[in-house]
PDB file of N, CA and C in Angstrom:
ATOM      1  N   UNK A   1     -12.566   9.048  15.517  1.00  0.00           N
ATOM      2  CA  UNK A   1     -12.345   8.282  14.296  1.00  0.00           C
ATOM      3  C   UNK A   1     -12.887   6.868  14.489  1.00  0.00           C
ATOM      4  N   UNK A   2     -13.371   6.160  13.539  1.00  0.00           N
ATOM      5  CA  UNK A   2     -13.771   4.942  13.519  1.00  0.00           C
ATOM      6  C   UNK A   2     -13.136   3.949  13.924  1.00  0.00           C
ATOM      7  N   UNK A   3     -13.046   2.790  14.130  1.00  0.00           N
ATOM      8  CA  UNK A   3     -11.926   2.228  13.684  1.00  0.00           C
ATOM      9  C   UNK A   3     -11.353   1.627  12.689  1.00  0.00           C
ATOM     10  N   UNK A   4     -10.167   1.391  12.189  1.00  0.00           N
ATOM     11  CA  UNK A   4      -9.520   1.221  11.010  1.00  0.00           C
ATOM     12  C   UNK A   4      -8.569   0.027  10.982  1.00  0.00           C
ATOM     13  N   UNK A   5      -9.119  -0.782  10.287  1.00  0.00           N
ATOM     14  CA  UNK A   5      -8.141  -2.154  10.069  1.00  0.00           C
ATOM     15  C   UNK A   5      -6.741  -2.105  10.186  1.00  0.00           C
ATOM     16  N   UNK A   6      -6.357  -1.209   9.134  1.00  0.00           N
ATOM     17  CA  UNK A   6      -4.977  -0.537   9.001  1.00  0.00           C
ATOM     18  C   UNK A   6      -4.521  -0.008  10.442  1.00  0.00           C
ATOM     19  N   UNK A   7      -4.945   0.576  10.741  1.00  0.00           N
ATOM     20  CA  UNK A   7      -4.408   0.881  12.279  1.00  0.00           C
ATOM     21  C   UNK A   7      -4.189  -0.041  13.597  1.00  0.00           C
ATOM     22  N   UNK A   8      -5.442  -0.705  12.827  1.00  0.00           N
ATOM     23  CA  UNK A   8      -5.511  -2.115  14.266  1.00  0.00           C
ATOM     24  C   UNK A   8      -4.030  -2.598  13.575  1.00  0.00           C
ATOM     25  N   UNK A   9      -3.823  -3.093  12.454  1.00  0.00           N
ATOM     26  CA  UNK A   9      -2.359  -4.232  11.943  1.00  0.00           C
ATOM     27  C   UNK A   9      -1.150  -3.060  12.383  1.00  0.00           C
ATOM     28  N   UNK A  10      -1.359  -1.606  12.521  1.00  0.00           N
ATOM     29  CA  UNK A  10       0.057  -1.022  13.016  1.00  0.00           C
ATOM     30  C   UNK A  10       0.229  -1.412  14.250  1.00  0.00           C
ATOM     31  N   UNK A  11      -0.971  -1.509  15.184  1.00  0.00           N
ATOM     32  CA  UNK A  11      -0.876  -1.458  16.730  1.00  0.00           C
ATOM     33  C   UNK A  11      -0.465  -3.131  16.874  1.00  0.00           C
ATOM     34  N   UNK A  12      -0.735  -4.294  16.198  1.00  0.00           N
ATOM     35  CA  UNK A  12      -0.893  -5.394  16.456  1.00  0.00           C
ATOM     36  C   UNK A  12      -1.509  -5.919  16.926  1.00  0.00           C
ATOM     37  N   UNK A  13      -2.988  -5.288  16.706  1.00  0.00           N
ATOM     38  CA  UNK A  13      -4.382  -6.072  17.244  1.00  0.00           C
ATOM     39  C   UNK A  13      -4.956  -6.705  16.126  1.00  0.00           C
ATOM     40  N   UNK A  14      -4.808  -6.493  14.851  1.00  0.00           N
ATOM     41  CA  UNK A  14      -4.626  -7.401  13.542  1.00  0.00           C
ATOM     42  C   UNK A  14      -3.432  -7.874  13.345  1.00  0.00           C
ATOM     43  N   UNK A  15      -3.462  -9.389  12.736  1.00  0.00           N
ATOM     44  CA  UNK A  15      -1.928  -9.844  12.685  1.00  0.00           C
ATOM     45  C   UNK A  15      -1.975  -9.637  11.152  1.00  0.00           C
ATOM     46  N   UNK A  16      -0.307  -9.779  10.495  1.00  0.00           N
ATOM     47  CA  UNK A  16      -0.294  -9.570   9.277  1.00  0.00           C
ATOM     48  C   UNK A  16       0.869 -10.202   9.181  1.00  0.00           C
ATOM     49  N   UNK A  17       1.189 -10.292   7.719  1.00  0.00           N
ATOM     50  CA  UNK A  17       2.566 -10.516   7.238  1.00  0.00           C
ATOM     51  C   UNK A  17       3.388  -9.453   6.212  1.00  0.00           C
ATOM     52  N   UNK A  18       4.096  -9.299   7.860  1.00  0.00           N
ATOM     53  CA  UNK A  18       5.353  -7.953   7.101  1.00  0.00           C
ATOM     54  C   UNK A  18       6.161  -8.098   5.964  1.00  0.00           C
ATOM     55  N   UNK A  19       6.036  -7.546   5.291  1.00  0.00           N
ATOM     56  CA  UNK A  19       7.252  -7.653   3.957  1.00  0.00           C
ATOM     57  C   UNK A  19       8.041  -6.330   3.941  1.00  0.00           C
ATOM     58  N   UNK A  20       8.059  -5.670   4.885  1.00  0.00           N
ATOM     59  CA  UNK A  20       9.390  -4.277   4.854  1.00  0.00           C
ATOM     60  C   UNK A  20       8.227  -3.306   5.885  1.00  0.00           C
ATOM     61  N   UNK A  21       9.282  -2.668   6.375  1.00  0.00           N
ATOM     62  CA  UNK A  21       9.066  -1.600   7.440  1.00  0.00           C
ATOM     63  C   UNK A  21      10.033  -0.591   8.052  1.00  0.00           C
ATOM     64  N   UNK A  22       9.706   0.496   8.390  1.00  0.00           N
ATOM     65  CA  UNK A  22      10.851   1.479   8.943  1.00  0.00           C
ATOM     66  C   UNK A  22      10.016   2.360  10.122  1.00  0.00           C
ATOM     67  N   UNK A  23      10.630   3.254  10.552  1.00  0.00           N
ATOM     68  CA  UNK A  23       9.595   3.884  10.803  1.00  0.00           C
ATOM     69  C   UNK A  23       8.520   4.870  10.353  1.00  0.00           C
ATOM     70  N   UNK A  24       8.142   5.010   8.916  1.00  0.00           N
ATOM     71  CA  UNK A  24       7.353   5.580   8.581  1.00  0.00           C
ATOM     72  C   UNK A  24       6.107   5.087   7.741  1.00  0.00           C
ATOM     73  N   UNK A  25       6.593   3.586   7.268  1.00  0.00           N
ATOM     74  CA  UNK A  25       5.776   2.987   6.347  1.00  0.00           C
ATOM     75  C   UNK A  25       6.075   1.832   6.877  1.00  0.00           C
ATOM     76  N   UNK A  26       5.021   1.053   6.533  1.00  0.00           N
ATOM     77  CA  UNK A  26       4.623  -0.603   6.786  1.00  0.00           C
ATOM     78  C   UNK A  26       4.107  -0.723   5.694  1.00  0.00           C
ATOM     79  N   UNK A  27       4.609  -2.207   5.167  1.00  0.00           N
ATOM     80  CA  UNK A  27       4.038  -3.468   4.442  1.00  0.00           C
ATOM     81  C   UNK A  27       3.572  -4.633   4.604  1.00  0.00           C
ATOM     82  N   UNK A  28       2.914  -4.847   4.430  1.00  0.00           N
ATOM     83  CA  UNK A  28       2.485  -6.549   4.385  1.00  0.00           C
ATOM     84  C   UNK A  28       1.889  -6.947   3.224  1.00  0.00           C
ATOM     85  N   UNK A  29       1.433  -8.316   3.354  1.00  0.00           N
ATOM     86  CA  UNK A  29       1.018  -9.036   1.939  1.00  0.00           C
ATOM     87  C   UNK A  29      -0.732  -8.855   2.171  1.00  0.00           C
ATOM     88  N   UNK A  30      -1.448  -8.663   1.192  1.00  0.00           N
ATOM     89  CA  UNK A  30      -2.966  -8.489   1.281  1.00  0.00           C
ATOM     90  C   UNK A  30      -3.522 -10.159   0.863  1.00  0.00           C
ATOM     91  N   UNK A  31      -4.185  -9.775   2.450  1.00  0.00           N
ATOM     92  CA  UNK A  31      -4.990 -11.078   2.439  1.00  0.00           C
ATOM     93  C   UNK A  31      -6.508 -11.900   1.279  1.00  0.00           C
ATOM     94  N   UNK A  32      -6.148 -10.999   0.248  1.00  0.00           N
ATOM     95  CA  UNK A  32      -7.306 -11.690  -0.708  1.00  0.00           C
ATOM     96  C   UNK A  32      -6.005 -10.834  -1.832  1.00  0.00           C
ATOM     97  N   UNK A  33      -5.472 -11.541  -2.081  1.00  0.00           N
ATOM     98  CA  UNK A  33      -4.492 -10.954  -3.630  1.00  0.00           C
ATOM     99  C   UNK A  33      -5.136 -11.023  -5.319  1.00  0.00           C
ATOM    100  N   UNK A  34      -5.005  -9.904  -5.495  1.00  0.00           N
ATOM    101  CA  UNK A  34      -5.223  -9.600  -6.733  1.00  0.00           C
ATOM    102  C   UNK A  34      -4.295 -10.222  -8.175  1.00  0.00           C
ATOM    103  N   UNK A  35      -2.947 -10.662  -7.224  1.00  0.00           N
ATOM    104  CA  UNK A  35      -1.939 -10.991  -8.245  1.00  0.00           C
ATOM    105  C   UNK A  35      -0.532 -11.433  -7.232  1.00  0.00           C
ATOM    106  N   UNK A  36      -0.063 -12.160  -8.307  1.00  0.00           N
ATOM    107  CA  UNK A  36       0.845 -13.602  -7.254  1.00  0.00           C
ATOM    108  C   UNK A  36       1.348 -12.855  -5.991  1.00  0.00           C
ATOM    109  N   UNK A  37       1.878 -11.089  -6.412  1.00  0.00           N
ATOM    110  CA  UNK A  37       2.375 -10.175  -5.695  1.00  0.00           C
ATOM    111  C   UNK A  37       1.518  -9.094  -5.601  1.00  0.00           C
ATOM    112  N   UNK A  38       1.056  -9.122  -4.184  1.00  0.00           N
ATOM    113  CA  UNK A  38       0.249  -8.095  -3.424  1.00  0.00           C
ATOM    114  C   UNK A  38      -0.021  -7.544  -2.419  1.00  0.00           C
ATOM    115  N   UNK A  39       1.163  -6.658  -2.489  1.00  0.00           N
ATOM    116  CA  UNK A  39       1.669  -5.727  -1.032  1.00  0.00           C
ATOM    117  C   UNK A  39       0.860  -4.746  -0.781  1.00  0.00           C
ATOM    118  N   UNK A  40       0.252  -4.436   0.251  1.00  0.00           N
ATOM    119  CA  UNK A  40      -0.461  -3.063   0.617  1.00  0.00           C
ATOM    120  C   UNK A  40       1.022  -2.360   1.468  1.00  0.00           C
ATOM    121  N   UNK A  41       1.107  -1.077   1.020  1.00  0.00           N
ATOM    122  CA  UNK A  41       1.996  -0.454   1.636  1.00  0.00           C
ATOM    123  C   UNK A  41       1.567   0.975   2.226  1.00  0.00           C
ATOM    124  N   UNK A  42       1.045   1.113   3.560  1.00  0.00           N
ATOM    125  CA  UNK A  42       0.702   2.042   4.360  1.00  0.00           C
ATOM    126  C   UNK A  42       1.800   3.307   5.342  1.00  0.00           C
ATOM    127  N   UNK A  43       1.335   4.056   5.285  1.00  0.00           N
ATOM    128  CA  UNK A  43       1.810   5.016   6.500  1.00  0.00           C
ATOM    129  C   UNK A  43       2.015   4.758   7.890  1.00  0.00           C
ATOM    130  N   UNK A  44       2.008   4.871   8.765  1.00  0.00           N
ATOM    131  CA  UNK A  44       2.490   4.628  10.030  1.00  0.00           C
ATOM    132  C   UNK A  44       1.580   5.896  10.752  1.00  0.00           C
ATOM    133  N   UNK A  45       1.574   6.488  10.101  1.00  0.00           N
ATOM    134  CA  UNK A  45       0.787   8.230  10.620  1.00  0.00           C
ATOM    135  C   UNK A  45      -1.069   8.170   9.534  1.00  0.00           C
ATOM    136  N   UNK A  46      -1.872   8.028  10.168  1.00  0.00           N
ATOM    137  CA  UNK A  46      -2.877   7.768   9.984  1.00  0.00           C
ATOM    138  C   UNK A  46      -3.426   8.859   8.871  1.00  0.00           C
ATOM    139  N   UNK A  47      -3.547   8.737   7.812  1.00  0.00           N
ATOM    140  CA  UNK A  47      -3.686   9.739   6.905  1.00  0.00           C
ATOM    141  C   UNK A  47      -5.117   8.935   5.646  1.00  0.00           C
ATOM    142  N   UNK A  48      -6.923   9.142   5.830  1.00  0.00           N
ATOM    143  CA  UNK A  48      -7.857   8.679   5.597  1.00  0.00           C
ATOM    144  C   UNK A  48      -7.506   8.626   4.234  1.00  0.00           C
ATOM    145  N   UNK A  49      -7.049   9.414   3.011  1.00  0.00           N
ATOM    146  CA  UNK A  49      -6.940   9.084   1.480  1.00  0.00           C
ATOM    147  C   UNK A  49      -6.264  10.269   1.240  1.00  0.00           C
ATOM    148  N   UNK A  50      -5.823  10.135   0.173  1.00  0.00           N
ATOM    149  CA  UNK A  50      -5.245  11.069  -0.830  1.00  0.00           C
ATOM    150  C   UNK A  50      -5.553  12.233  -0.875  1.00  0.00           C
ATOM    151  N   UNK A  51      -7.092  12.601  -0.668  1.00  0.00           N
ATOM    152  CA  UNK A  51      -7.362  13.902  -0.892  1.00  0.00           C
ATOM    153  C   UNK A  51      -7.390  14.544   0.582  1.00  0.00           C
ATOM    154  N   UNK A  52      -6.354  13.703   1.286  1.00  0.00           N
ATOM    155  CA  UNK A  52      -6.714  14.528   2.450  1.00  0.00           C
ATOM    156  C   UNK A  52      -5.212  14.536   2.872  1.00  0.00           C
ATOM    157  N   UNK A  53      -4.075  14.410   1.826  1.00  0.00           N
ATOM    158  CA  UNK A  53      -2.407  14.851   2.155  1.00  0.00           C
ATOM    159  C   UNK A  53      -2.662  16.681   1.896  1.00  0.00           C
ATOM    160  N   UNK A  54      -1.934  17.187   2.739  1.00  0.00           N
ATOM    161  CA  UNK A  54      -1.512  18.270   2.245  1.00  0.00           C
ATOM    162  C   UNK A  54       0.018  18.554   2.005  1.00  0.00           C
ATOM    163  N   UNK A  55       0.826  19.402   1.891  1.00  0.00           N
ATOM    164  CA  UNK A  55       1.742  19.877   1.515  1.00  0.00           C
ATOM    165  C   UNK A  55       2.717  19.281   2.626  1.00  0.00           C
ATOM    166  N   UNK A  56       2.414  19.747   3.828  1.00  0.00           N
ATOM    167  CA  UNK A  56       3.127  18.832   4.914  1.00  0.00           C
ATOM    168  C   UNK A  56       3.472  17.537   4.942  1.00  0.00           C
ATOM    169  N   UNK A  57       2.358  16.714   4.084  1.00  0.00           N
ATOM    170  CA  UNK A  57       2.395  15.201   4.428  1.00  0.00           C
ATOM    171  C   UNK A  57       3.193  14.572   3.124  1.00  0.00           C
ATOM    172  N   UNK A  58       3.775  15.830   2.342  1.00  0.00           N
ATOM    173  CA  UNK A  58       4.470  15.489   0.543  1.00  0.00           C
ATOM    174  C   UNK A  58       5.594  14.187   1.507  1.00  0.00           C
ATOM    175  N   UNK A  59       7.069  14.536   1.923  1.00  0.00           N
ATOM    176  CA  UNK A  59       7.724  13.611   2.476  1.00  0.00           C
ATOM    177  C   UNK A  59       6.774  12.193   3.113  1.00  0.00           C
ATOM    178  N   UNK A  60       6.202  11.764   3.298  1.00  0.00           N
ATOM    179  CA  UNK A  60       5.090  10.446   3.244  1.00  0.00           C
ATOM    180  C   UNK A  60       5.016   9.688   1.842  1.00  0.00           C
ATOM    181  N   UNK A  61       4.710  10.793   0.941  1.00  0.00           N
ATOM    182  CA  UNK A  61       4.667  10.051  -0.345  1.00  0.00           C
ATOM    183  C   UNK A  61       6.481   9.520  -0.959  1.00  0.00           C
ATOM    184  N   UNK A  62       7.620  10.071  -0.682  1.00  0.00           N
ATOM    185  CA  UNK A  62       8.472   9.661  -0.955  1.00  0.00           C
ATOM    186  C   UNK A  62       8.864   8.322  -0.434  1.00  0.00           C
ATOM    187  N   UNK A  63       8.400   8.289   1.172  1.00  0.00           N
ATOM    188  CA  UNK A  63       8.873   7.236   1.843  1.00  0.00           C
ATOM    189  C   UNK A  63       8.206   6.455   1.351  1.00  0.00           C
ATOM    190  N   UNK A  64       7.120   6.250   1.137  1.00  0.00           N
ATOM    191  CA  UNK A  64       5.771   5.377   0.443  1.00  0.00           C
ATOM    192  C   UNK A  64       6.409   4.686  -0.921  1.00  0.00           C
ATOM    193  N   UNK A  65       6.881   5.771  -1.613  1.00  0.00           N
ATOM    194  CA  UNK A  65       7.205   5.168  -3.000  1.00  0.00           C
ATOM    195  C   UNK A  65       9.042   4.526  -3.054  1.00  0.00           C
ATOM    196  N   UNK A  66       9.551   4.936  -1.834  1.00  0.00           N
ATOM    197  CA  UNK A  66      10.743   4.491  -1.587  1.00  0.00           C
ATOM    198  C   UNK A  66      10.551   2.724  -1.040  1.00  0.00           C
ATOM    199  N   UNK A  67       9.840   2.926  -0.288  1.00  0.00           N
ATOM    200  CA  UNK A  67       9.664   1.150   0.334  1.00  0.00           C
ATOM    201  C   UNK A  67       8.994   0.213  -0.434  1.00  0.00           C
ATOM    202  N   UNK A  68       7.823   1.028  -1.980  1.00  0.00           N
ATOM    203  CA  UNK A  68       7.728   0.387  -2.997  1.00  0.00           C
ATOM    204  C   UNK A  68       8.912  -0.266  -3.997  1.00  0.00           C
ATOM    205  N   UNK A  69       9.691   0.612  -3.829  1.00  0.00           N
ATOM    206  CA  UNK A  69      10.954   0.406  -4.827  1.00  0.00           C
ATOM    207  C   UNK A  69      11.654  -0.686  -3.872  1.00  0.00           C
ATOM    208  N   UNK A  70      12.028  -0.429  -3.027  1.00  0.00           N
ATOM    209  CA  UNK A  70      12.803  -1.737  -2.259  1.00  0.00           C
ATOM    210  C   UNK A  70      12.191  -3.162  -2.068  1.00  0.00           C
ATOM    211  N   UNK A  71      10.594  -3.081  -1.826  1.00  0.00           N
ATOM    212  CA  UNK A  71       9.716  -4.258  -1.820  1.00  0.00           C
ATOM    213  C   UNK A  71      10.184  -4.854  -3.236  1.00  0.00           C
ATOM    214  N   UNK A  72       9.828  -4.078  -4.194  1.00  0.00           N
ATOM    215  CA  UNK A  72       9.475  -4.693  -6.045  1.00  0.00           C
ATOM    216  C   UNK A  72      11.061  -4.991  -6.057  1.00  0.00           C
ATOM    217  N   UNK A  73      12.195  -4.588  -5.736  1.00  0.00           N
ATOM    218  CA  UNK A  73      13.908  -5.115  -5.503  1.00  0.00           C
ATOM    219  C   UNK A  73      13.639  -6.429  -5.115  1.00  0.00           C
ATOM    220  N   UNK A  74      13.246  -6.562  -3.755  1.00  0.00           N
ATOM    221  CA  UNK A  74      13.029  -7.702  -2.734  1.00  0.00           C
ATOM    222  C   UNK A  74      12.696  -8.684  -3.385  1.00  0.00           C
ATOM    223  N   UNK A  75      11.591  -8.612  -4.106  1.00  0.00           N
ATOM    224  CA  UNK A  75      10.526  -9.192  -4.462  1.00  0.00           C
ATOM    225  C   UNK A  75      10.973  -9.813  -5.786  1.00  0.00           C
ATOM    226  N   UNK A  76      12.237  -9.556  -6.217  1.00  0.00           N
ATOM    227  CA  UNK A  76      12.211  -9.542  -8.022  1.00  0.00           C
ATOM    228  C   UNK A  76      11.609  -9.224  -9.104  1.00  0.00           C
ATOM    229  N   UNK A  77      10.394  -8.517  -8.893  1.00  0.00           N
ATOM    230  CA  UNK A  77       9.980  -7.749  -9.719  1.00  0.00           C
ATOM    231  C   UNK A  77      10.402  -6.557 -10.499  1.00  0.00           C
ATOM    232  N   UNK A  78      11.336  -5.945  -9.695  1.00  0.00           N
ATOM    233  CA  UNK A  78      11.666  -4.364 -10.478  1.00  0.00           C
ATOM    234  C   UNK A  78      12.123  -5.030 -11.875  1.00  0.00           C
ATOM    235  N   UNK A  79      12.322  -5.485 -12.810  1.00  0.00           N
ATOM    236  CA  UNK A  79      12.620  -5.365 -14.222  1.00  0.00           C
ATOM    237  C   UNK A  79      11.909  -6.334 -14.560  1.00  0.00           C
ATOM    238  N   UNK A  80      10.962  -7.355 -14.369  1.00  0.00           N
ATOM    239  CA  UNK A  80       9.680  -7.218 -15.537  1.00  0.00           C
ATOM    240  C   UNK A  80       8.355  -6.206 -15.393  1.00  0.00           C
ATOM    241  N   UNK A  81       8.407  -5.873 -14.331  1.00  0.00           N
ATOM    242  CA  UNK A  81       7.440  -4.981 -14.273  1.00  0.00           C
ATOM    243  C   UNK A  81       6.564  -4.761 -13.297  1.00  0.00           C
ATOM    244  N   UNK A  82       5.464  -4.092 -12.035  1.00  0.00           N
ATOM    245  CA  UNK A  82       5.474  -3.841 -11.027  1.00  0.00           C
ATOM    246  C   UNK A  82       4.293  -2.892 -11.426  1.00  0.00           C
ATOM    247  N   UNK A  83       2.771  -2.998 -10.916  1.00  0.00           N
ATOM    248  CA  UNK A  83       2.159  -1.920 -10.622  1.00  0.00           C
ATOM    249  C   UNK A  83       1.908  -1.130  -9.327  1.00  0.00           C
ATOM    250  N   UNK A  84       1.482  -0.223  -9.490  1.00  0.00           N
ATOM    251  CA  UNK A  84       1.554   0.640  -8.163  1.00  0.00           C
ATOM    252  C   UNK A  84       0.021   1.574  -8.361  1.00  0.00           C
ATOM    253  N   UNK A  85      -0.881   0.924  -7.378  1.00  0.00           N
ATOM    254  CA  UNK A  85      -2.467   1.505  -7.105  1.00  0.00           C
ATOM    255  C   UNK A  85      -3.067   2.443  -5.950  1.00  0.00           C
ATOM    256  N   UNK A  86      -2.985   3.480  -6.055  1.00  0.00           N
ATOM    257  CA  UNK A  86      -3.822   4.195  -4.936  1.00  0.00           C
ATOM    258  C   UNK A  86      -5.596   4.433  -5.178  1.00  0.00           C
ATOM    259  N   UNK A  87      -6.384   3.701  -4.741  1.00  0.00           N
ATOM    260  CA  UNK A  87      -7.231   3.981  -5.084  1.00  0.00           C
ATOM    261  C   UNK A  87      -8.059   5.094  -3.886  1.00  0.00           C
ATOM    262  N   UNK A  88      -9.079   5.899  -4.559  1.00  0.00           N
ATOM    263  CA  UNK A  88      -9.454   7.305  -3.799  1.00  0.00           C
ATOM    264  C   UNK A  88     -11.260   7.124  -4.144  1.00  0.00           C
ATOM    265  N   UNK A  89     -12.015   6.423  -2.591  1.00  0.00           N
ATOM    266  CA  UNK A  89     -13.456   6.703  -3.324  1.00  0.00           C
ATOM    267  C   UNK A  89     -14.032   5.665  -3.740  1.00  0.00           C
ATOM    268  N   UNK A  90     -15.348   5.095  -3.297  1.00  0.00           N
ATOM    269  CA  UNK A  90     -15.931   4.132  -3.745  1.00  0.00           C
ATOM    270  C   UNK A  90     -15.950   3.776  -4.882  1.00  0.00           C
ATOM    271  N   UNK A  91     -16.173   4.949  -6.123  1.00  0.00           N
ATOM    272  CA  UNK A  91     -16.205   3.921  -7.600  1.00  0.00           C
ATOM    273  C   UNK A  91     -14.945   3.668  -7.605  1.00  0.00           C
ATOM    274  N   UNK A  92     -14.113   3.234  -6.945  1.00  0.00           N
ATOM    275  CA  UNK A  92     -12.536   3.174  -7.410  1.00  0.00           C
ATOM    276  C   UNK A  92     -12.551   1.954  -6.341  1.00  0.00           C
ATOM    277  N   UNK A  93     -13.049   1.791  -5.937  1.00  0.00           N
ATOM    278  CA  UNK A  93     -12.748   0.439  -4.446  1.00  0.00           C
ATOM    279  C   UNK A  93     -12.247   0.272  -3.313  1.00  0.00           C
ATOM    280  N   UNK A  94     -12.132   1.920  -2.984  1.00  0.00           N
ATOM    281  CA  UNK A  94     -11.625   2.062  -1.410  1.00  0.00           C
ATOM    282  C   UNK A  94     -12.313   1.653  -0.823  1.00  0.00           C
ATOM    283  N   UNK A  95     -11.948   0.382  -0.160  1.00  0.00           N
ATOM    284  CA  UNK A  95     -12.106  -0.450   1.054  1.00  0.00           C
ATOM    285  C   UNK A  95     -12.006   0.529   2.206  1.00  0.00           C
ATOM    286  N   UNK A  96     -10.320   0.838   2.803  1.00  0.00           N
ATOM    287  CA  UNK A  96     -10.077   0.402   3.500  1.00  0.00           C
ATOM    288  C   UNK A  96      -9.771   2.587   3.571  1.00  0.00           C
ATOM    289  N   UNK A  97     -10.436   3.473   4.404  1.00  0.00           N
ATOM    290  CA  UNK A  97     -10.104   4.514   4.453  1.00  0.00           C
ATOM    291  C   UNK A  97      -8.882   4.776   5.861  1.00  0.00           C
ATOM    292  N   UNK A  98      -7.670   4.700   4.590  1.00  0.00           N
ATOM    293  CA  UNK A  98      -6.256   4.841   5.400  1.00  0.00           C
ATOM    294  C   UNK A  98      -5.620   4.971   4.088  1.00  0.00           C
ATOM    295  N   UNK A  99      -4.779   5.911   3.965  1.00  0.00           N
ATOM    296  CA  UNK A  99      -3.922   5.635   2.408  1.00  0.00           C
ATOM    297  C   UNK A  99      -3.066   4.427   2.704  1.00  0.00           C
ATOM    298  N   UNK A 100      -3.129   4.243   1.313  1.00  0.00           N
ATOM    299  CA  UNK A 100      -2.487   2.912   0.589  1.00  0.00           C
ATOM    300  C   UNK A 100      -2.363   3.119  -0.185  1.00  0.00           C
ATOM    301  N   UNK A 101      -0.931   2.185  -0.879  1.00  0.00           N
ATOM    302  CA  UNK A 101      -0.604   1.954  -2.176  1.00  0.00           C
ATOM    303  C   UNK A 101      -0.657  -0.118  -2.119  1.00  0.00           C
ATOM    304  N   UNK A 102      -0.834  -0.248  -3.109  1.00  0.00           N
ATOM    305  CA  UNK A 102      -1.351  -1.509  -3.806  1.00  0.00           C
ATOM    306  C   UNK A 102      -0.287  -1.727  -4.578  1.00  0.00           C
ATOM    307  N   UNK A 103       1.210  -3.076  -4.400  1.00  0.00           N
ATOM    308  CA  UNK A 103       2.004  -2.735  -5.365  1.00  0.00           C
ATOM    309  C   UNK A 103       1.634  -4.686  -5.991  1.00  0.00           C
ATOM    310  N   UNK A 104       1.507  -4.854  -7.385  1.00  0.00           N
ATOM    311  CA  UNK A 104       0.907  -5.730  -7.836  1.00  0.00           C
ATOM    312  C   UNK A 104       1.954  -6.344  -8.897  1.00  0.00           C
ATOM    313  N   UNK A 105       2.182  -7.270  -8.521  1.00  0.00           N
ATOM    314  CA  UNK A 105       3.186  -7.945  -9.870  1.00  0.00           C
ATOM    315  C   UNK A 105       3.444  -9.786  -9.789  1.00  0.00           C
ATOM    316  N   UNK A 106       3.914  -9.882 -10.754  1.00  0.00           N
ATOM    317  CA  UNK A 106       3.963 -11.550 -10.679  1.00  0.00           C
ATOM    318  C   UNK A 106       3.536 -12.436 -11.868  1.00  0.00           C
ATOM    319  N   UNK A 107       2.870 -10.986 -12.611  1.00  0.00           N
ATOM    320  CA  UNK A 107       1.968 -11.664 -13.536  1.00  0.00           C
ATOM    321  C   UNK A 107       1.870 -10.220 -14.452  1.00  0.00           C
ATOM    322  N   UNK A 108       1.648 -11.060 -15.979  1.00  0.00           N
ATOM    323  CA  UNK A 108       0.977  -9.575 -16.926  1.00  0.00           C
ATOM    324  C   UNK A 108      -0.004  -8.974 -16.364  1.00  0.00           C
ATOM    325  N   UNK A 109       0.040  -7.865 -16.173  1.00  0.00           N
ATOM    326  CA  UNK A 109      -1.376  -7.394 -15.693  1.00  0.00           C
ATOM    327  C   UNK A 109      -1.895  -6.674 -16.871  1.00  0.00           C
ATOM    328  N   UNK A 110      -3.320  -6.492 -17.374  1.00  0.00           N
ATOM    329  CA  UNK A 110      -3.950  -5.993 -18.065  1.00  0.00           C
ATOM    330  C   UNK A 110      -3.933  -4.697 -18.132  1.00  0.00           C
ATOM    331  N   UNK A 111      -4.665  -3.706 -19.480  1.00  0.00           N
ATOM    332  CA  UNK A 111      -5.016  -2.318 -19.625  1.00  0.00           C
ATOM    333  C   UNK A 111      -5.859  -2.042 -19.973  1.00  0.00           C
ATOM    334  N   UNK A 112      -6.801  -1.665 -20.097  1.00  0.00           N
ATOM    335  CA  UNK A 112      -6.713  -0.717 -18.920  1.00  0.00           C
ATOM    336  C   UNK A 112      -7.841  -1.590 -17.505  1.00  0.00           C
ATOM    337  N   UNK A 113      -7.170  -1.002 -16.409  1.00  0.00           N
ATOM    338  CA  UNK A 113      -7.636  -1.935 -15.295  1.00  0.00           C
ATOM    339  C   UNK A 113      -8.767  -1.818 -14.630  1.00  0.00           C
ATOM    340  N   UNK A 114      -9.193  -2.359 -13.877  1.00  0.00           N
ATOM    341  CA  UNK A 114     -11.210  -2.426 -13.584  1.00  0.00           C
ATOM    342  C   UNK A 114     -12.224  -3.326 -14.502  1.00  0.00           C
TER     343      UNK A 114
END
């Protein structure tokens, strides 16, 4: 495998800033933000995109969307509002091949997005 940014910030050969963690998912704040609030929230278990979960890796997506919900708590966002981005694939802007979710708030965000 290549190497992967995301993996270097699990091991701590990239530094970051944590905003929630357990053992299955990590957060931190993304270093070029899209919006006042901009958490990348990753796996812990190296998984390249979306189209490459299978059935096994379903429990990942709960924990994923569980530490979203506690971040956007944290964060004060859960009741004005909170987006949540997986993007899959260059026309879409995958950077960074490691799943991610993108949770974005702080601000109105627009519709449709891109």
């Amino acid at each position: 495998m290549n190497s992967c940014i995301f993996c270097d910030i699990l091991t701590g050969k990239v530094k970051s800033t944590p905003v929630y963690q357990d053992d299955q998912v990590y957060a931190f704040t993304d270093v070029n933000p899209k919006a006042p609030v901009h958490v990348l929230i990753i796996p812990r278990q190296h998984v390249s995109s979306v189209m490459d979960v299978q059935a096994k890796d379903l429990p990942l997506f709960t924990a994923l969307y569980s530490a979203a919900q506690k971040i956007a708590k944290d964060k004060g966002v859960d009741q004005n509002g909170f987006r949540l981005v997986i993007n899959n694939g260059p026309d879409a802007g995958m950077a960074v091949h490691h799943l991610h979710l993108h949770l974005l708030a702080g601000r109105k965000l627009g519709w449709p997005p891109g």
